[in-house]
Structures are given as structure tokens and as C-alpha cells.
N, C-alpha and C. Protein backbone atom coordinates (compact mmCIF):
# COMPACT_ATOMS: atom_id res chain seq x y z
N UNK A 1 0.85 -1.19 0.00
CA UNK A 1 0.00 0.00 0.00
C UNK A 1 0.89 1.24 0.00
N UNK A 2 0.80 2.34 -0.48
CA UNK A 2 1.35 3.22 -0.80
C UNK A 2 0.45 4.52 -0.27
N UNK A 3 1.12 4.63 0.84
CA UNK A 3 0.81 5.99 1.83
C UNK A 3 1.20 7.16 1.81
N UNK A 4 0.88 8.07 1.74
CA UNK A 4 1.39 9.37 1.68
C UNK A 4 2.90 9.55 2.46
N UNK A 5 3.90 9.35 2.35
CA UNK A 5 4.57 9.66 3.65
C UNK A 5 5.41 8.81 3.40
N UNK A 6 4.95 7.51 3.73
CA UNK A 6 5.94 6.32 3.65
C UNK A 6 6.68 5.65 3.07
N UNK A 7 7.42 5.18 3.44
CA UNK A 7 8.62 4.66 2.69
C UNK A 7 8.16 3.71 1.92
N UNK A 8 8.80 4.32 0.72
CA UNK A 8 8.20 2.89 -0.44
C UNK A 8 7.19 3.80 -1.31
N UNK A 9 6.38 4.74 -0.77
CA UNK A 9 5.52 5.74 -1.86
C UNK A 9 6.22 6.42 -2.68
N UNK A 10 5.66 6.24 -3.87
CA UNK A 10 6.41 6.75 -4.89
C UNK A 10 6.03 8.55 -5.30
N UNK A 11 5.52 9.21 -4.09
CA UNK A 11 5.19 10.40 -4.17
C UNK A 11 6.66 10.77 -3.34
N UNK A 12 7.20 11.93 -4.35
CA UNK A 12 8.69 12.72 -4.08
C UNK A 12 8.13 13.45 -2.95
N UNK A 13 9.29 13.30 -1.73
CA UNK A 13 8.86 14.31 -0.65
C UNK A 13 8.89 16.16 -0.79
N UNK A 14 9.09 16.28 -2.16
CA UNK A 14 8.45 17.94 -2.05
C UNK A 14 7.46 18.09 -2.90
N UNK A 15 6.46 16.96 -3.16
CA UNK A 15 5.68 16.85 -3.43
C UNK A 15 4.81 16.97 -2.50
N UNK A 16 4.55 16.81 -1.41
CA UNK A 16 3.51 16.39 -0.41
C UNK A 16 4.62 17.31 0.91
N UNK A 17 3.42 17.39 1.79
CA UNK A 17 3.40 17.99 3.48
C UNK A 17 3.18 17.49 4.62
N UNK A 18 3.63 17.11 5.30
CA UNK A 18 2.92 16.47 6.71
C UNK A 18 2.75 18.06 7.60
N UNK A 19 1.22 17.91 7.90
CA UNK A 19 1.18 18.74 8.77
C UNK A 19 0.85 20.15 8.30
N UNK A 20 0.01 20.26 6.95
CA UNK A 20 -0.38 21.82 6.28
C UNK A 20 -0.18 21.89 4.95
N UNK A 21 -0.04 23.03 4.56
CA UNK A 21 0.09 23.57 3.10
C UNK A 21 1.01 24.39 3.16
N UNK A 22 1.42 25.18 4.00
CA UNK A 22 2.02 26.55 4.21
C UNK A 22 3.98 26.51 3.44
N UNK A 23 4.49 25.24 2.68
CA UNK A 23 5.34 25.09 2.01
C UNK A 23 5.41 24.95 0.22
N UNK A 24 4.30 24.08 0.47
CA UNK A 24 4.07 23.17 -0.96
C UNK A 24 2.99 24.06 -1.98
N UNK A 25 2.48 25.24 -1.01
CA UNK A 25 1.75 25.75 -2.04
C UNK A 25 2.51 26.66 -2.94
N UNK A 26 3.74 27.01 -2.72
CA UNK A 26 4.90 28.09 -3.27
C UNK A 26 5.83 27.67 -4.68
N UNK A 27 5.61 28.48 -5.38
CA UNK A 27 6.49 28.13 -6.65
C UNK A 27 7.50 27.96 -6.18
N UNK A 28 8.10 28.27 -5.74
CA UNK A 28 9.85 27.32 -5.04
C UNK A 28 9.69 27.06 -3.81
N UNK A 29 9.82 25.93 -3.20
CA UNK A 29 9.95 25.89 -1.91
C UNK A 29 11.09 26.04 -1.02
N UNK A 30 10.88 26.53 0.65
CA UNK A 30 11.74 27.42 1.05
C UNK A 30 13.24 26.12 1.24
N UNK A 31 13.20 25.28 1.29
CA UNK A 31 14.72 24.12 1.44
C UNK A 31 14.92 24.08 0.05
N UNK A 32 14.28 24.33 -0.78
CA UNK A 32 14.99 24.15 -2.07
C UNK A 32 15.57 25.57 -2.43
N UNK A 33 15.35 26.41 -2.55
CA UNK A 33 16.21 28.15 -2.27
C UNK A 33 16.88 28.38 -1.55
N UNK A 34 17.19 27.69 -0.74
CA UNK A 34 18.20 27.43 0.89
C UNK A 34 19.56 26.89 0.14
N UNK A 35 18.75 25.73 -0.34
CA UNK A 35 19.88 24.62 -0.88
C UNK A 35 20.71 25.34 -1.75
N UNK A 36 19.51 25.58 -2.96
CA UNK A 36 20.35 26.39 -4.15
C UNK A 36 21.12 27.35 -4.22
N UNK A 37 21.09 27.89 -2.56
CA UNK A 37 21.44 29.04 -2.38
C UNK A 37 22.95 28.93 -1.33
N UNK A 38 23.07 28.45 -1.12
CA UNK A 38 23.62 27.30 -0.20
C UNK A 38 23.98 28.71 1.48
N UNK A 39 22.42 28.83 1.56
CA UNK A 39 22.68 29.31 2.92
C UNK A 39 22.83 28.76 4.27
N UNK A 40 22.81 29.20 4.78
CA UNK A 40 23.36 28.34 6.75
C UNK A 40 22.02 28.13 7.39
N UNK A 41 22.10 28.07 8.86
CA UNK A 41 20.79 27.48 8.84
C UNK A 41 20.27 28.78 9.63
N UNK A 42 20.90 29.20 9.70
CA UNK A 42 19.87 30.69 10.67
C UNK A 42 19.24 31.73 9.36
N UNK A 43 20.12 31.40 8.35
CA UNK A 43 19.79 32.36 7.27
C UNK A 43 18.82 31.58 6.68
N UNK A 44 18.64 30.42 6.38
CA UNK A 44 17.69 29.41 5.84
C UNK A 44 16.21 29.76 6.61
N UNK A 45 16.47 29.66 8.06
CA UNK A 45 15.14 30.06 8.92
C UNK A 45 14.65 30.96 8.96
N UNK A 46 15.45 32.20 8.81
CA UNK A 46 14.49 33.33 8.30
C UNK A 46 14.13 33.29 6.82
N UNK A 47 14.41 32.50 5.85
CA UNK A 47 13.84 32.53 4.79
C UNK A 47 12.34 31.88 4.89
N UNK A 48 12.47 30.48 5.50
CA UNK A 48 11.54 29.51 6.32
C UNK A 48 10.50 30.77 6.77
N UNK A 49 10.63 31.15 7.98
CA UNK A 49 9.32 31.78 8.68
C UNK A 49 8.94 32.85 8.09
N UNK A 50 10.02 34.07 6.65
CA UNK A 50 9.30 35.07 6.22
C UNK A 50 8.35 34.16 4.97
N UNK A 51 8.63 33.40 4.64
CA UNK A 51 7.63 32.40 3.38
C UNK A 51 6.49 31.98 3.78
N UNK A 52 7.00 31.69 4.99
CA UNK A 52 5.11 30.33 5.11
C UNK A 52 4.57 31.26 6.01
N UNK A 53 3.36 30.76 6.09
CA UNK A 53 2.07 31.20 7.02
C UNK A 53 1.30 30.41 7.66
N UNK A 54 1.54 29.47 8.71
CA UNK A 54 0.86 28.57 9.07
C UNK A 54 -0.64 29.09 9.55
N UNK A 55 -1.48 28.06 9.56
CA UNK A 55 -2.90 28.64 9.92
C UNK A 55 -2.67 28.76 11.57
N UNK A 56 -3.75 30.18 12.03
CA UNK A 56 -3.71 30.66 12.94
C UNK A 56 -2.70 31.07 13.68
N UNK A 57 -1.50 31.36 12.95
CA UNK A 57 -0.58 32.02 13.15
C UNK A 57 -0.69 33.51 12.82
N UNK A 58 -0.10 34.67 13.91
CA UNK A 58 -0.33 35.82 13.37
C UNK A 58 0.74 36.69 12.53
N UNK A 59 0.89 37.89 12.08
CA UNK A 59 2.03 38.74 11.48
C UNK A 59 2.90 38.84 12.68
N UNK A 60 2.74 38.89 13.77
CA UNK A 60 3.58 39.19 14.77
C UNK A 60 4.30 38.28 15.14
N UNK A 61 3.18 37.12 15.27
CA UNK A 61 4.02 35.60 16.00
C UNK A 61 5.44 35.30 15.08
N UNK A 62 4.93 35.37 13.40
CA UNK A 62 6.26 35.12 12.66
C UNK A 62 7.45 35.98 12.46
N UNK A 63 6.64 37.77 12.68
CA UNK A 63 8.24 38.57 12.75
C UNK A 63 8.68 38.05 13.85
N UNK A 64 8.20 37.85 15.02
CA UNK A 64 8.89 37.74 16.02
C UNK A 64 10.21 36.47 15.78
N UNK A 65 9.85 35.15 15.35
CA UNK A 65 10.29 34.31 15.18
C UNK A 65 11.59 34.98 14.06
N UNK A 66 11.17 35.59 13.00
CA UNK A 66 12.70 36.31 12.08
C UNK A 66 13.68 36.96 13.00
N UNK A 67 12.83 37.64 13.84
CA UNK A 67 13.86 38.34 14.39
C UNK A 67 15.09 37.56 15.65
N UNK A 68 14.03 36.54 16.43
CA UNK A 68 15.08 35.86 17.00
C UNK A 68 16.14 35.26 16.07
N UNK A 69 15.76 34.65 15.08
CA UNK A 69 16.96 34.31 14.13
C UNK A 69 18.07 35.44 13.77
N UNK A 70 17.89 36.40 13.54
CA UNK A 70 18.47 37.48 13.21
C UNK A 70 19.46 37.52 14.55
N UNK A 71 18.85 37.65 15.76
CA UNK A 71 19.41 38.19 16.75
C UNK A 71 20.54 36.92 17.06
N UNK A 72 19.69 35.74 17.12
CA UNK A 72 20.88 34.38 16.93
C UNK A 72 21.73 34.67 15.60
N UNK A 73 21.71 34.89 15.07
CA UNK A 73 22.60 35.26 13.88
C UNK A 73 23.70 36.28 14.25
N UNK A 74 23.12 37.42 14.74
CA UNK A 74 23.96 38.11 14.87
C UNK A 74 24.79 37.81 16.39
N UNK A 75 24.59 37.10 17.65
CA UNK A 75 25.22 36.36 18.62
C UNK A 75 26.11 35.83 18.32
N UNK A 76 25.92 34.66 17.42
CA UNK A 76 26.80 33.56 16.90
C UNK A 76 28.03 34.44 15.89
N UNK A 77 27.85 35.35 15.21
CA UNK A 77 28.79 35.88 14.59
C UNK A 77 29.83 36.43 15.54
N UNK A 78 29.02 37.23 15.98
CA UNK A 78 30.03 38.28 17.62
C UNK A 78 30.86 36.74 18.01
N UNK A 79 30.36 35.94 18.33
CA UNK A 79 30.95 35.00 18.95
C UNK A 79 32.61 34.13 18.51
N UNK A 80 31.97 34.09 16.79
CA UNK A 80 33.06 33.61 16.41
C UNK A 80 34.75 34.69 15.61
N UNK A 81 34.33 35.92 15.97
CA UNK A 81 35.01 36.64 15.42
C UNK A 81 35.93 37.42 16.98
């Protein structure tokens, strides 16, 4: 049997979502612009949370979330320099 998800389905995993729409509905999706892009992962995550929109999530809940990345971003730099 061939399940959404599971191993052995012949549906490509950026084809399909566990858990919403808020990726798969986007002409590029945000790990594949990451990839291509070959950013890090704090820079990847603010690409991540300014793209999607999960349901019942607000404008605030997700700047908020960019900006901790940002602020981890900018920590971790101070840090290594």
C-alpha cells in the first residue's frame, strides 16, 4: 500500500506535506532556495518563517520568530570573530 509519507511511496517528498500547506503551495519551496542558495541554517530560517504562514498564526508571531533568528545570527557571529 502506498501511503502518503511512507517509505516505499512513490510520491517525491516535495511533493507532499505532513502537517499543512504553508510550504508546498509556493512556486519554489523554502529548502529548495536554501539549498540552491547554499545558505546556513539561521539564514535558511528566516527565509523559512518570512515564506510560510501557518494557519492561525499571526504577522507578529512570525516577525517575532525572524527576528530571533536574526538576533541568533547576529550572537553567533560576535561570537566567532
Amino acid at each position: 500500500m502506498n501511503v502518503k509519507g511512507c517509505v516505499g511511496s512513490k510520491k517525491k517528498a516535495l511533493e507532499y506535506q505532513e502537517g499543512g500547506k504553508h510550504y508546498v503551495q509556493h512556486a519554489i519551496q523554502p529548502v529548495v532556495y536554501c539549498m540552491k542558495n547554499k545558505l546556513n541554517t539561521i539564514d535558511s530560517n528566516i527565509i523559512k518563517y518570512a515564506t510560510r504562514r501557518k494557519p492561525g498564526e499571526t504577522s507578529k508571531q512570525r516577525y517575532n520568530k525572524i527576528i530571533h533568528y536574526a538576533k541568533l545570527g547576529i550572537e553567533l557571529d560576535d561570537q566567532s570573530n
